[in-house]
PDB file of N, CA and C in Angstrom:
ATOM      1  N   UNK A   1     106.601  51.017 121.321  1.00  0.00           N
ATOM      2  CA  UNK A   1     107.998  50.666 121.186  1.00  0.00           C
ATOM      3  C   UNK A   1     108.749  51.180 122.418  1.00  0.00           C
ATOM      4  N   UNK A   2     109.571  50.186 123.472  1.00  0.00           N
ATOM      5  CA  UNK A   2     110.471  50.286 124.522  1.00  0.00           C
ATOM      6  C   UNK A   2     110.942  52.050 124.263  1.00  0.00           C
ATOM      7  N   UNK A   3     111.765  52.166 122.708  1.00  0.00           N
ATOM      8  CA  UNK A   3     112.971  52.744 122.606  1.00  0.00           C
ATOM      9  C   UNK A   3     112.387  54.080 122.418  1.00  0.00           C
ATOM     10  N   UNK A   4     110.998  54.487 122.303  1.00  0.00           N
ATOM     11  CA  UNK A   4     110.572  55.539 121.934  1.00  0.00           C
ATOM     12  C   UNK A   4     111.088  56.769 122.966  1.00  0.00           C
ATOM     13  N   UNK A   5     110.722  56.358 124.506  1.00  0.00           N
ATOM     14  CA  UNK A   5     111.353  57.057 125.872  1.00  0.00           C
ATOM     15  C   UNK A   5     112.677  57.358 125.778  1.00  0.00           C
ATOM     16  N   UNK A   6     113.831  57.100 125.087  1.00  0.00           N
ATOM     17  CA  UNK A   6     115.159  57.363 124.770  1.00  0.00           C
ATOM     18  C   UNK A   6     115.823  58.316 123.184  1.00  0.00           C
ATOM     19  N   UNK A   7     114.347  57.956 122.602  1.00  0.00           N
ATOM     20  CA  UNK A   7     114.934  59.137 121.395  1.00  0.00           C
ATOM     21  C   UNK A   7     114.994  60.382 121.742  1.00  0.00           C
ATOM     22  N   UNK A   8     116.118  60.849 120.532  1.00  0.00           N
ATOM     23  CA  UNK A   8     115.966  62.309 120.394  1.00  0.00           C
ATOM     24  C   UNK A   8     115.091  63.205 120.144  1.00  0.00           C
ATOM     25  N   UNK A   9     114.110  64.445 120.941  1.00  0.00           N
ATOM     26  CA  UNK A   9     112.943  64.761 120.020  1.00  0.00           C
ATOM     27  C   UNK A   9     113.410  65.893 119.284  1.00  0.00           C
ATOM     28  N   UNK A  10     112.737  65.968 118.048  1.00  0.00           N
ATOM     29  CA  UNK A  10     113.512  67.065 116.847  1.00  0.00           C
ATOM     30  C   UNK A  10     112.626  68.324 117.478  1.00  0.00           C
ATOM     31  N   UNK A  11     113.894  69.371 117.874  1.00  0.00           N
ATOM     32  CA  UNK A  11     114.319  70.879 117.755  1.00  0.00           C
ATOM     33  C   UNK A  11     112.993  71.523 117.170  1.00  0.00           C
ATOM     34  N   UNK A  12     113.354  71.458 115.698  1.00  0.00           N
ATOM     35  CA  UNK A  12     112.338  72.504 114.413  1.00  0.00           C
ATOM     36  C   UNK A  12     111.022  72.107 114.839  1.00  0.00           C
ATOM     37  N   UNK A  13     110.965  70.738 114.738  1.00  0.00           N
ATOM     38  CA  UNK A  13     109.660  70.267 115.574  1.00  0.00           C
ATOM     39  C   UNK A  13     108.788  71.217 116.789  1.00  0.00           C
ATOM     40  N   UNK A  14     109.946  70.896 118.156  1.00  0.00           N
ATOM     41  CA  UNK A  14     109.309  71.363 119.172  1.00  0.00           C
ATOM     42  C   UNK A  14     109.562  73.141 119.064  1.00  0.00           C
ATOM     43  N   UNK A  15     110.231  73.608 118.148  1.00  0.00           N
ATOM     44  CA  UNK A  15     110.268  74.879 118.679  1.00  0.00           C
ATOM     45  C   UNK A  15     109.068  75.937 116.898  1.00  0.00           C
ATOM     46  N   UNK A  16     109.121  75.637 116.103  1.00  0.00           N
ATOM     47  CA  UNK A  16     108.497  76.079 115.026  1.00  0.00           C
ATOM     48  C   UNK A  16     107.162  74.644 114.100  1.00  0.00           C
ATOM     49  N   UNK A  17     106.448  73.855 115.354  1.00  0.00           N
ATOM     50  CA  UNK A  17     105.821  72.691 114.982  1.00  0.00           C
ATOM     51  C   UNK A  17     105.975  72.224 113.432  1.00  0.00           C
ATOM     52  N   UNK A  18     106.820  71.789 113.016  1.00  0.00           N
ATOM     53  CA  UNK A  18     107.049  71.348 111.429  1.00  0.00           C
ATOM     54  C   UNK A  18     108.961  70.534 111.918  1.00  0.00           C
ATOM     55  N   UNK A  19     108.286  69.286 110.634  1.00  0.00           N
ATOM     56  CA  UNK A  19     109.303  68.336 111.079  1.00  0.00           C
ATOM     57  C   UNK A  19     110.247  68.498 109.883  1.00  0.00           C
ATOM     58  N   UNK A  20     111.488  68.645 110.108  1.00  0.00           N
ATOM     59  CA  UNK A  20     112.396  68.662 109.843  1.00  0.00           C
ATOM     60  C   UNK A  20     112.940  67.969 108.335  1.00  0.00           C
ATOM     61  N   UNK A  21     113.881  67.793 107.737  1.00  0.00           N
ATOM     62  CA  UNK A  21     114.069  67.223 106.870  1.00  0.00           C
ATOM     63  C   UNK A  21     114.366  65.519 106.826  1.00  0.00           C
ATOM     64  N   UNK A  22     115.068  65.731 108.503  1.00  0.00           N
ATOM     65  CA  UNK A  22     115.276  64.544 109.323  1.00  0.00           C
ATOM     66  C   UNK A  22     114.622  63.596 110.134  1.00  0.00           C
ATOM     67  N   UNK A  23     113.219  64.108 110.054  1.00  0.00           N
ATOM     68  CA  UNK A  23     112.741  63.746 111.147  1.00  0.00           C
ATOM     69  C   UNK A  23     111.956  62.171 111.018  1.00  0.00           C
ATOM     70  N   UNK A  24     111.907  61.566 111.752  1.00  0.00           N
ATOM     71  CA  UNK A  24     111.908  59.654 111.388  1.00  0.00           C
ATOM     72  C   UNK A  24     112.775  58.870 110.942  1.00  0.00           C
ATOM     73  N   UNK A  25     114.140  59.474 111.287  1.00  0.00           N
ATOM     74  CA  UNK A  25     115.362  58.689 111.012  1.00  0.00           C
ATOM     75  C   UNK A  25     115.511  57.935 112.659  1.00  0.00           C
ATOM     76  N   UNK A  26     114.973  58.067 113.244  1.00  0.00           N
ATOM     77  CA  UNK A  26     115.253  57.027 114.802  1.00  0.00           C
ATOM     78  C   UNK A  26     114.299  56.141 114.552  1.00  0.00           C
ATOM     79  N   UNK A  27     112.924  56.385 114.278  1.00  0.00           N
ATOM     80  CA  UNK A  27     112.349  55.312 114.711  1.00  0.00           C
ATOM     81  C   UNK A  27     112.394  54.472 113.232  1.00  0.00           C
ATOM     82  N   UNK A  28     112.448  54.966 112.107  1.00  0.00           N
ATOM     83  CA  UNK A  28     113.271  54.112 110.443  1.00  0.00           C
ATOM     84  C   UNK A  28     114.301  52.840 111.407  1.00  0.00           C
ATOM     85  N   UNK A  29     114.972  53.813 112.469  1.00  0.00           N
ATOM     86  CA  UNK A  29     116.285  52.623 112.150  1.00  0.00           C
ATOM     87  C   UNK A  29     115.711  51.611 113.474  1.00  0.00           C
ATOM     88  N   UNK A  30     114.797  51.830 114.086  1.00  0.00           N
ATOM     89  CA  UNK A  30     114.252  51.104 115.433  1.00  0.00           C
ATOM     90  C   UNK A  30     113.722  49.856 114.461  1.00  0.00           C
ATOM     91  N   UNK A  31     112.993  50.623 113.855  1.00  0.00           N
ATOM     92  CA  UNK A  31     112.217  49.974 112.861  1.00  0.00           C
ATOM     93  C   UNK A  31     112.911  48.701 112.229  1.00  0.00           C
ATOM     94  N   UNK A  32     113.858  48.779 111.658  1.00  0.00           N
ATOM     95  CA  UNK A  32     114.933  48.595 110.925  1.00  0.00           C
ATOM     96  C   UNK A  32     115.303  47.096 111.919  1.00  0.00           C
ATOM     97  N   UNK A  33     115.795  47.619 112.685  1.00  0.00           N
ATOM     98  CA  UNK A  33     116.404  46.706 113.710  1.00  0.00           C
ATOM     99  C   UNK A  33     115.358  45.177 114.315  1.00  0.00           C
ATOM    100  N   UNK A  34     114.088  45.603 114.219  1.00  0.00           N
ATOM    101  CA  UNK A  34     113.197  45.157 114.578  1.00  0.00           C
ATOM    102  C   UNK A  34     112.281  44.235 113.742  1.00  0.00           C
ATOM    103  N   UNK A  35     113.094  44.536 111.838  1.00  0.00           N
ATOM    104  CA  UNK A  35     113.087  43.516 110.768  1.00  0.00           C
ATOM    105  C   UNK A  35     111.506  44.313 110.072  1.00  0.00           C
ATOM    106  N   UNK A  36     111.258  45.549 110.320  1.00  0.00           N
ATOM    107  CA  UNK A  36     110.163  46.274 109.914  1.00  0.00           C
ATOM    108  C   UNK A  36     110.716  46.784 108.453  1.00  0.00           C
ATOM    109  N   UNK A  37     111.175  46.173 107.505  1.00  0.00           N
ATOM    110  CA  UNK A  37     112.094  47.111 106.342  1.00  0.00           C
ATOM    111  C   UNK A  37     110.853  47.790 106.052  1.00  0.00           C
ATOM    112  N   UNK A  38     109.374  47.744 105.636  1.00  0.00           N
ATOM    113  CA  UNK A  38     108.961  48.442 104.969  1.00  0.00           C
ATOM    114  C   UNK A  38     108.297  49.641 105.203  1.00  0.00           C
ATOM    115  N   UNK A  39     107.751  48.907 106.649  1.00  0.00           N
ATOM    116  CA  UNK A  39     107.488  50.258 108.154  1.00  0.00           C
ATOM    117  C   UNK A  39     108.588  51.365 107.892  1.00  0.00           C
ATOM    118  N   UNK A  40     109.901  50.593 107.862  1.00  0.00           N
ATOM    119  CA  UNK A  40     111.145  51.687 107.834  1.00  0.00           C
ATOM    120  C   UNK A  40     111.079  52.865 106.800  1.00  0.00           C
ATOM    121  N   UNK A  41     111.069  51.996 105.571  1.00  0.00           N
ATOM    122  CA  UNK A  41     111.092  52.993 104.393  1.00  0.00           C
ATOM    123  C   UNK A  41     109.455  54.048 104.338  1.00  0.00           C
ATOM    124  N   UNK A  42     108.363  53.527 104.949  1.00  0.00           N
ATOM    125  CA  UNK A  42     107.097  54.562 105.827  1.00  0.00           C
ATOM    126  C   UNK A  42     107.691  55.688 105.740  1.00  0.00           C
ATOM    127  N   UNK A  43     108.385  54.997 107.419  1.00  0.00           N
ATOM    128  CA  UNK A  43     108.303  56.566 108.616  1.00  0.00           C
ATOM    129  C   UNK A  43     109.692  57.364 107.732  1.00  0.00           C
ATOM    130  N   UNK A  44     110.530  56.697 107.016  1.00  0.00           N
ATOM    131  CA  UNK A  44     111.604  57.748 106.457  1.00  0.00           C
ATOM    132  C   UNK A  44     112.099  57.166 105.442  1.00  0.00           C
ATOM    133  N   UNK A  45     111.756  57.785 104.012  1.00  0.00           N
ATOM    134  CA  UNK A  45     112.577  57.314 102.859  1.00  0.00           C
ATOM    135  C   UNK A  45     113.607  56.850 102.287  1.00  0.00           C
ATOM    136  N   UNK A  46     114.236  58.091 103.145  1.00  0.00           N
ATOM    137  CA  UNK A  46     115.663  57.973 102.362  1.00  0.00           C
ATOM    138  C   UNK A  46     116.529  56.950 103.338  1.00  0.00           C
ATOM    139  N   UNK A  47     115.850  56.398 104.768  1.00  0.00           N
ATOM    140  CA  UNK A  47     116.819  55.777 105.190  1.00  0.00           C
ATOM    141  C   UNK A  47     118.088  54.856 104.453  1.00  0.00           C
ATOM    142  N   UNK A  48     117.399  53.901 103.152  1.00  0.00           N
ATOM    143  CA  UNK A  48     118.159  52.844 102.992  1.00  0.00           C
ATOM    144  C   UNK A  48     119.693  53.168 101.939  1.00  0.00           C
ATOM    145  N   UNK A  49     118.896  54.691 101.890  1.00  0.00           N
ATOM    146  CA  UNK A  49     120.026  55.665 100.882  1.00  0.00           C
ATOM    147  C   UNK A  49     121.237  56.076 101.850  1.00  0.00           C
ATOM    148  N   UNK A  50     121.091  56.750 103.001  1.00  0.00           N
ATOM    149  CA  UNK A  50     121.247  57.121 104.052  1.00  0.00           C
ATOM    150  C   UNK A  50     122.193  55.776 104.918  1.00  0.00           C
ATOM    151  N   UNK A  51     122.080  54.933 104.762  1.00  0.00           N
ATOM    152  CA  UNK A  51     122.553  53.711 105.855  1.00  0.00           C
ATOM    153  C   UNK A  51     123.982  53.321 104.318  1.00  0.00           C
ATOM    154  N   UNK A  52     123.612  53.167 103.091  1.00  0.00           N
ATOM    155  CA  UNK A  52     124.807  53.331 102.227  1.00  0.00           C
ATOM    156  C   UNK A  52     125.533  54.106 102.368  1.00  0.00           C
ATOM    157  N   UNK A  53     125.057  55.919 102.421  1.00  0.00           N
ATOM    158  CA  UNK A  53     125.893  56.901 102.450  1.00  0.00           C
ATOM    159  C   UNK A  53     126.841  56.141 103.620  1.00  0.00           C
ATOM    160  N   UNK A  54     126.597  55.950 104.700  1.00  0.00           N
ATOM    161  CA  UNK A  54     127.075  55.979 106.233  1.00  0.00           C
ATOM    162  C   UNK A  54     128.283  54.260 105.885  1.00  0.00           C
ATOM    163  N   UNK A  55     127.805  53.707 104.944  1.00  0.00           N
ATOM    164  CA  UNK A  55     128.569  52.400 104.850  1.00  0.00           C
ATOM    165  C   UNK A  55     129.515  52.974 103.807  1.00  0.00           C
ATOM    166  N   UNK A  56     129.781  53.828 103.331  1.00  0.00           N
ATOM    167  CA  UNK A  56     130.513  54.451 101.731  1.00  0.00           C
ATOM    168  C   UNK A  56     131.676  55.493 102.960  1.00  0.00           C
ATOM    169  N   UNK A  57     130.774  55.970 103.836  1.00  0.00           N
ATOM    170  CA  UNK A  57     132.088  56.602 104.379  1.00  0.00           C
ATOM    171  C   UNK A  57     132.839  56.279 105.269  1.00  0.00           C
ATOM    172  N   UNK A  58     132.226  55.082 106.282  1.00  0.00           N
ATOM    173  CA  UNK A  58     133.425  53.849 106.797  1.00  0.00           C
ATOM    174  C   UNK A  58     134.325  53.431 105.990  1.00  0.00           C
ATOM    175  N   UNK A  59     133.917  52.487 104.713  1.00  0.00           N
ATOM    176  CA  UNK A  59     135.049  52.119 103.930  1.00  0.00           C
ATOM    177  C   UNK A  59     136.182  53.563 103.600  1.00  0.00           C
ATOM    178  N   UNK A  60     135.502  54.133 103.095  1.00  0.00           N
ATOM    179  CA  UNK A  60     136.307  55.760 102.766  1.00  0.00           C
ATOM    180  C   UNK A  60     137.833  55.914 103.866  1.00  0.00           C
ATOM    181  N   UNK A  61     137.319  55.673 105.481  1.00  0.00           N
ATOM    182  CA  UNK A  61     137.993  56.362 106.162  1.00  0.00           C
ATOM    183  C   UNK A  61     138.482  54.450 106.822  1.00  0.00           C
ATOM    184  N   UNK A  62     138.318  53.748 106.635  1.00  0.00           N
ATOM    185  CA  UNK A  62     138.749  52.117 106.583  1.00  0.00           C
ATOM    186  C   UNK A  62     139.912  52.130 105.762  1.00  0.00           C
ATOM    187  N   UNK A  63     139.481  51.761 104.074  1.00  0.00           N
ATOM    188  CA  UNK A  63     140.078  51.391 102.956  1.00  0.00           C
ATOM    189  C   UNK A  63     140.926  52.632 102.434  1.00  0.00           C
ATOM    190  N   UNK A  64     141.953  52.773 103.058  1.00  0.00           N
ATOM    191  CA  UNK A  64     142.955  54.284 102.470  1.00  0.00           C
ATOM    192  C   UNK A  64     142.894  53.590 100.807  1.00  0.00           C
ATOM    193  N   UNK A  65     143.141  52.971 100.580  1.00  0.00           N
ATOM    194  CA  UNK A  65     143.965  52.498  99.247  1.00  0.00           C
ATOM    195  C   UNK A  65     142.825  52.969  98.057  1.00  0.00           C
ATOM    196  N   UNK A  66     141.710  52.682  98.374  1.00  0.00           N
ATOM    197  CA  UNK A  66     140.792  53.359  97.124  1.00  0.00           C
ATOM    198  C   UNK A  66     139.849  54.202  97.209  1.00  0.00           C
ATOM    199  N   UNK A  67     139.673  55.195  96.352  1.00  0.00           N
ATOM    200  CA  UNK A  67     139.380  56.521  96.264  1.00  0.00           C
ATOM    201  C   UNK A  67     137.518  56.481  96.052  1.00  0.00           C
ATOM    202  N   UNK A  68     137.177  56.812  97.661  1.00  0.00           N
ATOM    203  CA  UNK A  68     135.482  56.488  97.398  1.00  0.00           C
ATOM    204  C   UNK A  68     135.085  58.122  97.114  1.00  0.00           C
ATOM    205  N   UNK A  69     135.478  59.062  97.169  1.00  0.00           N
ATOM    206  CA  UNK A  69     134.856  60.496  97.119  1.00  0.00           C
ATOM    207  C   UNK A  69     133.925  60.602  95.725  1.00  0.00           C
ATOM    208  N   UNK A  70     133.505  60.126  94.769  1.00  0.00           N
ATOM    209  CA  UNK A  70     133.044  60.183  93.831  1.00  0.00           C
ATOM    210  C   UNK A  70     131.363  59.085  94.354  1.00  0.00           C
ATOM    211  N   UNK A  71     131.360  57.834  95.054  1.00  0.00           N
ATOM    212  CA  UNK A  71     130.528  57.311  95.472  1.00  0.00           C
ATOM    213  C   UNK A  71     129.856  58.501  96.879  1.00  0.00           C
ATOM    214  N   UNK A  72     130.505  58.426  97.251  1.00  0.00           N
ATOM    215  CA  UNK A  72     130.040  59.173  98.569  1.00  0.00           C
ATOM    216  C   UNK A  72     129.364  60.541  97.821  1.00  0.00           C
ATOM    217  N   UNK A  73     129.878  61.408  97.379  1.00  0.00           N
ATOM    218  CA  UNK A  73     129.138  62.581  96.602  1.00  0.00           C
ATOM    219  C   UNK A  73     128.051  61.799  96.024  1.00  0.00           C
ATOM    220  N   UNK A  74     127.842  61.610  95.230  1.00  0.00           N
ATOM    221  CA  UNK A  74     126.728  60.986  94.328  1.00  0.00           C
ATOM    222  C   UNK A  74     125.500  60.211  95.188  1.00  0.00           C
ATOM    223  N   UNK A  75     125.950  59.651  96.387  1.00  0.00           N
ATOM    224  CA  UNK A  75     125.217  58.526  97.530  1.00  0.00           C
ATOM    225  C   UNK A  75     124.290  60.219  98.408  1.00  0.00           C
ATOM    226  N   UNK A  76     124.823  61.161  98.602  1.00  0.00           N
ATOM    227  CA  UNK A  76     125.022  62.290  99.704  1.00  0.00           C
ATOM    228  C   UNK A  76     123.978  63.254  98.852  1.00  0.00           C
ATOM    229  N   UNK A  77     124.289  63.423  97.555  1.00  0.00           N
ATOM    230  CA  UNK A  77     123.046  63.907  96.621  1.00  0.00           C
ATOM    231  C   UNK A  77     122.232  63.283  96.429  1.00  0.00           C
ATOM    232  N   UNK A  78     121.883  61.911  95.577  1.00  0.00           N
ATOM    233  CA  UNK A  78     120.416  61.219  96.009  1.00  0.00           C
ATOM    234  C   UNK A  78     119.974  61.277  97.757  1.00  0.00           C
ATOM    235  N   UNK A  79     120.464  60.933  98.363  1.00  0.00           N
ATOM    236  CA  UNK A  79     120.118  60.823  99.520  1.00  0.00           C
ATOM    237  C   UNK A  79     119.473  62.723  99.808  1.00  0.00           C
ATOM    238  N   UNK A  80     120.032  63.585  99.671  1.00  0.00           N
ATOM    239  CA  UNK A  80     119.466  65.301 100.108  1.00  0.00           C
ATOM    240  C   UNK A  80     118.022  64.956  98.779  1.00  0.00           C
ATOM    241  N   UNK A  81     118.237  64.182  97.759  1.00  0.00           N
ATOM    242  CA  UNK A  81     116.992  64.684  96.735  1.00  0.00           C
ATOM    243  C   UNK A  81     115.809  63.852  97.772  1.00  0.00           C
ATOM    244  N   UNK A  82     116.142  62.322  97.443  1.00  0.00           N
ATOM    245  CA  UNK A  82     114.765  61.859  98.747  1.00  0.00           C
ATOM    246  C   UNK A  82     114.627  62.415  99.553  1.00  0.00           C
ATOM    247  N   UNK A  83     115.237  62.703 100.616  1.00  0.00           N
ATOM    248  CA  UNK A  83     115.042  63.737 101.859  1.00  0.00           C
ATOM    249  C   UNK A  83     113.952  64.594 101.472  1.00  0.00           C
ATOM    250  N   UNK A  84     114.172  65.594 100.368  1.00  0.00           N
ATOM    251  CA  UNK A  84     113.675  66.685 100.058  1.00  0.00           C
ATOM    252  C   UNK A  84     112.166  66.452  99.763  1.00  0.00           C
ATOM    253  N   UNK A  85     112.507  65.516  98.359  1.00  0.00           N
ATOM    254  CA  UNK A  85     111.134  65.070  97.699  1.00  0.00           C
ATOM    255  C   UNK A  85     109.854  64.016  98.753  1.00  0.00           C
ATOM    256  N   UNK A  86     110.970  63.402  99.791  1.00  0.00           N
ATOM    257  CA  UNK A  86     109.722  62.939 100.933  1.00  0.00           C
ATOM    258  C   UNK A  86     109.201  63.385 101.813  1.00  0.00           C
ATOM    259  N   UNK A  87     110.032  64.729 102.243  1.00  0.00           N
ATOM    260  CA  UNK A  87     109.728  66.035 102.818  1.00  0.00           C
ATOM    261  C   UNK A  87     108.028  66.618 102.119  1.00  0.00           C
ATOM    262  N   UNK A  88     108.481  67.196 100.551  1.00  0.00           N
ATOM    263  CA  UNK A  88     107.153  67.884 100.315  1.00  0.00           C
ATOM    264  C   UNK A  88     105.954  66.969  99.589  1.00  0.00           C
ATOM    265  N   UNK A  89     106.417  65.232  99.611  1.00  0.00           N
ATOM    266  CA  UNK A  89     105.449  64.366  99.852  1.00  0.00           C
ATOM    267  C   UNK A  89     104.896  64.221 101.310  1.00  0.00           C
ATOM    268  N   UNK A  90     105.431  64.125 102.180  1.00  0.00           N
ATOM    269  CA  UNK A  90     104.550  64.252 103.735  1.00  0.00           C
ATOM    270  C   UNK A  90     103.727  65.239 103.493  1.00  0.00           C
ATOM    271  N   UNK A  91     104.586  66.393 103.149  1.00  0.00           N
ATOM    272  CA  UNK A  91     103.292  68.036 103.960  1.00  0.00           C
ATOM    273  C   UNK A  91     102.470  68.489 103.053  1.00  0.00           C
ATOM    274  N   UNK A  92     102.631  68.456 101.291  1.00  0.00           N
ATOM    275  CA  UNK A  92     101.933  68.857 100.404  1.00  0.00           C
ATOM    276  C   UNK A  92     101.083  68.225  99.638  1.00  0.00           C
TER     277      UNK A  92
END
């Protein structure tokens, strides 16, 4: 993949070898872009949780008139539980 030479490389990674909670959210969304949905959901779970959260808090800070803080919490907790649970599905 072109875009691999331009990512970010994860920190926890290079400095304590263990990947992060985050880690395969660049190439998920390369992925993504590239019409790979299932490659995507692979290399990182929670992306498609994660790309809502991120669409829940545009409207949020878009749409003054209605009150998303109840979606966004609830989107922001599933999204930390996959994170977590695909976390100690990779390593365990």
């Amino acid at each position: 993949m072109a875009l691999d030479e331009y990512m970010i490389p994860c920190m926890s990674k290079k400095i304590f070898g263990v990947e992060c909670l985050g880690c395969g959210t660049q190439r998920a969304m390369a992925l993504l872009f590239n019409g790979d949905f299932v490659g995507a959901f692979n290399m990182f779970p929670a992306i498609y949780t994660l790309l809502l959260l991120f669409a829940s808090l545009g409207l949020h800070f878009i749409d003054k008139k209605r009150n998303y803080n109840k979606p966004i919490i609830y989107l922001a907790i599933t999204n930390g539980i996959v994170m977590i649970v695909s976390f100690f599905f990779k390593h365990f």
